[in-house]
Protein backbone atom coordinates (compact mmCIF):
# COMPACT_ATOMS: atom_id res chain seq x y z
CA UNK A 1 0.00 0.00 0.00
CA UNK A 2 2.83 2.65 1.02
CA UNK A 3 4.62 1.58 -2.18
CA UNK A 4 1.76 2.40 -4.74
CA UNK A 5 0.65 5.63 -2.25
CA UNK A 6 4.31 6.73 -3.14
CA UNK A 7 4.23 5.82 -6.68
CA UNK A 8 0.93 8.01 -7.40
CA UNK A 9 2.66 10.96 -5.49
CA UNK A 10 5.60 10.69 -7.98
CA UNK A 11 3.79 10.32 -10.90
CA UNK A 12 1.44 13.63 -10.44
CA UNK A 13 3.88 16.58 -11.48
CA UNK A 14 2.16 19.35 -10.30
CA UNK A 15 2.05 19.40 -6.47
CA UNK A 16 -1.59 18.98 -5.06
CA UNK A 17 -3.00 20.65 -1.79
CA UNK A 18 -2.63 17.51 1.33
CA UNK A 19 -6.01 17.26 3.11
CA UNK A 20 -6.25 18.97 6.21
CA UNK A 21 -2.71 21.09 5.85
CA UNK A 22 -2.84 24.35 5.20
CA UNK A 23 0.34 23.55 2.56
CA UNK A 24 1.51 21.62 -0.56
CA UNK A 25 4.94 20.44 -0.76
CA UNK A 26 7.21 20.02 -3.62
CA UNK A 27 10.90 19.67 -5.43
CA UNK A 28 12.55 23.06 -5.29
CA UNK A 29 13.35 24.24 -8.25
CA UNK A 30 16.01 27.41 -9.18
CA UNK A 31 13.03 29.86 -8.88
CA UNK A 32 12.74 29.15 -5.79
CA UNK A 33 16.06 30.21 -4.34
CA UNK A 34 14.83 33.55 -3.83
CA UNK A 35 12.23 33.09 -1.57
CA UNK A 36 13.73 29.82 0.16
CA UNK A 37 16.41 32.22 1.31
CA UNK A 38 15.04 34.36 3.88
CA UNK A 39 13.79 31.00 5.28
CA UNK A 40 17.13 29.17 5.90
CA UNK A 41 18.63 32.66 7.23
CA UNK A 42 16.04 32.54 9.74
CA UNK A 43 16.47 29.22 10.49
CA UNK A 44 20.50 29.49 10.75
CA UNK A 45 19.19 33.15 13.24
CA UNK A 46 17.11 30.60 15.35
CA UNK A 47 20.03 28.91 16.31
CA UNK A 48 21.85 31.14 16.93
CA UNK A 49 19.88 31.95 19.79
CA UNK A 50 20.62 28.49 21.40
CA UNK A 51 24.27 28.23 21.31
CA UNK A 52 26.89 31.16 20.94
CA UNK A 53 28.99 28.95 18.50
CA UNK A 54 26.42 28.90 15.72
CA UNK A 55 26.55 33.07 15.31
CA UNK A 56 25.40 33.88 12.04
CA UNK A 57 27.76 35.03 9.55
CA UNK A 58 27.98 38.04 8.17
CA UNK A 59 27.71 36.89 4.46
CA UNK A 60 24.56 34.10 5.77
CA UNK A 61 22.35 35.58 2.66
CA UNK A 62 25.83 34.94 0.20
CA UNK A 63 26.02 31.66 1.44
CA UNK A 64 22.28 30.04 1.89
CA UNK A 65 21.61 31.07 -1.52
CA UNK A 66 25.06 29.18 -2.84
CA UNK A 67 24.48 26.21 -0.89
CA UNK A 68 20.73 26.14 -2.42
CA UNK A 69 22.36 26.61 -5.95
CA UNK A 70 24.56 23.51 -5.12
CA UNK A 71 22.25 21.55 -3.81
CA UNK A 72 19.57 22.09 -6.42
CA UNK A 73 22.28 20.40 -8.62
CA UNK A 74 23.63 17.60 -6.59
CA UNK A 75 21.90 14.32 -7.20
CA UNK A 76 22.45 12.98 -3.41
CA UNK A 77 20.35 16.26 -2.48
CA UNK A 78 16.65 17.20 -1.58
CA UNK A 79 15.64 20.97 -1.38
CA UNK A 80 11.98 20.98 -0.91
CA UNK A 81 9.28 24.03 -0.92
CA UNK A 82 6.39 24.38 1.02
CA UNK A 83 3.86 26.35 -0.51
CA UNK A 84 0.29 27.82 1.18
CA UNK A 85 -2.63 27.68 0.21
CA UNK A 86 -5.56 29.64 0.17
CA UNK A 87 -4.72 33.29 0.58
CA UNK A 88 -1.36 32.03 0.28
CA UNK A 89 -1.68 30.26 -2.67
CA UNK A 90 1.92 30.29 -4.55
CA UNK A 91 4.04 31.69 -1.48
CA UNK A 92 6.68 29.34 -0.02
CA UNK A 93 6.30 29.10 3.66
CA UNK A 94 8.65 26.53 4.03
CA UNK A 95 11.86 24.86 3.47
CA UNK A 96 13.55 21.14 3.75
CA UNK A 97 17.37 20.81 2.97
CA UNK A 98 18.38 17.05 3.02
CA UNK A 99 21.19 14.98 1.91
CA UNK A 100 22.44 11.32 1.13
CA UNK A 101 25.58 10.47 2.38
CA UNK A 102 27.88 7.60 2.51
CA UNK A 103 28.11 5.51 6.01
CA UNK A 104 31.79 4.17 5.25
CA UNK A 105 31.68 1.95 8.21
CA UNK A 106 28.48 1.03 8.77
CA UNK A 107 25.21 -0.44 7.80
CA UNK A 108 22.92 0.60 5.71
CA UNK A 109 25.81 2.21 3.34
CA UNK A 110 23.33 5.18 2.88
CA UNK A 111 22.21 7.54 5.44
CA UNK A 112 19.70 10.31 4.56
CA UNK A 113 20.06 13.33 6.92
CA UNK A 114 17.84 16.41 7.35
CA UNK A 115 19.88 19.39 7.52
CA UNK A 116 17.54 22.20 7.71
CA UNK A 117 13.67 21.71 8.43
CA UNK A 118 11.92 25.13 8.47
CA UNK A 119 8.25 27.09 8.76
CA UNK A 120 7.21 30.33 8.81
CA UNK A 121 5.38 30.35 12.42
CA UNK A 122 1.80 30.71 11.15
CA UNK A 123 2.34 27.39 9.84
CA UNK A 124 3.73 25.70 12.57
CA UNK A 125 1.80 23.13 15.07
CA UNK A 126 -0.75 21.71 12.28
CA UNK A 127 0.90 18.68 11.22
CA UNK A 128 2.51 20.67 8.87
CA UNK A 129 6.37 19.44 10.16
CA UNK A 130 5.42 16.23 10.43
CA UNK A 131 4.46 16.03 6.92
CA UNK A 132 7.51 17.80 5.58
CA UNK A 133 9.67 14.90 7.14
CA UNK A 134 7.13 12.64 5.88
CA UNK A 135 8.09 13.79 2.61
CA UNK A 136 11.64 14.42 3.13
CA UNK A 137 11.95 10.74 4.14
CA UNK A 138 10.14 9.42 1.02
CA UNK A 139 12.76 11.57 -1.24
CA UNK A 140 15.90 10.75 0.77
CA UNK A 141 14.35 6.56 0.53
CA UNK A 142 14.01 7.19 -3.32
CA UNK A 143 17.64 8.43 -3.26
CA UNK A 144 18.63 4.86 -1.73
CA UNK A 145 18.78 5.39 1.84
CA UNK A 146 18.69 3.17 4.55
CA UNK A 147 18.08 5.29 7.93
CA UNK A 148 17.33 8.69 7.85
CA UNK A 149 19.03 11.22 10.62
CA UNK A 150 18.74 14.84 11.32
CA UNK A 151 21.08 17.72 12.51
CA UNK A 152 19.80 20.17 14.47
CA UNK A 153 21.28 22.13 17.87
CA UNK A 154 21.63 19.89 20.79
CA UNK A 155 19.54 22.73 23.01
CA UNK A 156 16.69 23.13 20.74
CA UNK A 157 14.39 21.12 22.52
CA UNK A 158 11.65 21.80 20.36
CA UNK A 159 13.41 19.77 17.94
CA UNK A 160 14.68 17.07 20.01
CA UNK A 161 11.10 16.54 21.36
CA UNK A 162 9.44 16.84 17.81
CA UNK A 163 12.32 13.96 16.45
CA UNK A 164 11.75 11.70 19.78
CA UNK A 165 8.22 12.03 18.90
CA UNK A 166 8.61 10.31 15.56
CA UNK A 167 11.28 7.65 16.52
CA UNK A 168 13.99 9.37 16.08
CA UNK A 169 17.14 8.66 18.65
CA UNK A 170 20.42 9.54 19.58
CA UNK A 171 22.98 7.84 17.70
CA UNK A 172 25.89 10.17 17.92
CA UNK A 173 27.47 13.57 19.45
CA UNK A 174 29.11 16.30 18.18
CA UNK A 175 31.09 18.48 20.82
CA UNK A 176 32.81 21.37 20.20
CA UNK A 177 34.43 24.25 21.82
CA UNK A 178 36.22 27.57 20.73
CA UNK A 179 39.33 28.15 20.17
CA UNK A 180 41.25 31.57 21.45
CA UNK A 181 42.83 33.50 18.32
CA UNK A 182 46.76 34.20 18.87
């Protein structure tokens, strides 16, 4: 059932409203760069605000829109745009960044991981998140992974709860600390 369910979603190019969510999802295409911008700035802004190590660069506008332009282009890559509906019919309200990567050492060789999960706050708390990883996970599956992960600060508990909520665990760390210039 999930395999034809997926199938028929592929099949349909133009992206059709979900039942219930005030949103449609889609592939992200170069037109979209402009508007997905301001979304991963304010994403990258938001945490900021829960660790002093991710401070925002200076260029952050530079960069999101060359790492979109990358990733629009790289195979092993899912940009995704929500779009409302309604009144906001045609404006994106939302953004998933995602990539495949290789597990060297481990099993299943492929690991898809959600680097950047965002919505405009109007959207949020609908089911709305929950259906962008839906469809971030179906993508990053198509793209042959086995397991998908996601990066996001360790003290956004928002997003640890909203993972832990949909089976998502620990399986690694990443500490850090600054270093003093000379």
């Amino acid at each position: 059932m999930t395999e034809r369910k997926e199938s028929t979603k592929r099949a349909a190019p133009p992206p059709t409203e979900t039942p219930g969510l005030p949103i449609h999802v889609r592939v992200a295409t170069e037109a979209d760069i402009a508007p997905l911008v301001p979304l991963l700035v304010r994403l990258k802004r938001l945490n900021e605000e829960f660790d002093p190590l991710l401070k925002v660069r200076a260029d952050v506008d530079d960069r999101a829109r060359e790492i979109l332009q990358h990733d629009l282009s790289n195979p092993r890559a899912v940009v995704l745009a929500a779009e409302g509906v309604g009144s906001d019919k045609d404006k994106v309200v939302g953004v998933v960044r995602a990539q495949v990567r290789e597990r060297v050492f481990y099993t299943p060789e492929l690991e898809g991981v959600i680097l950047d999960i965002y919505l405009l706050p109007l959207y949020r708390r609908r089911g709305v998140g929950e259906y962008l990883l839906q469809e971030a996970t179906s993508h990053l599956k198509e793209k042959g992974a086995g397991l998908v992960t996601a990066e996001f600060p360790t003290q956004n508990e928002i997003a640890v709860r909203f993972y832990a909520k949909r089976g998502f665990r620990p399986i690694t760390a990443l500490h850090a600390r600054a270093l003093e210039r000379s």
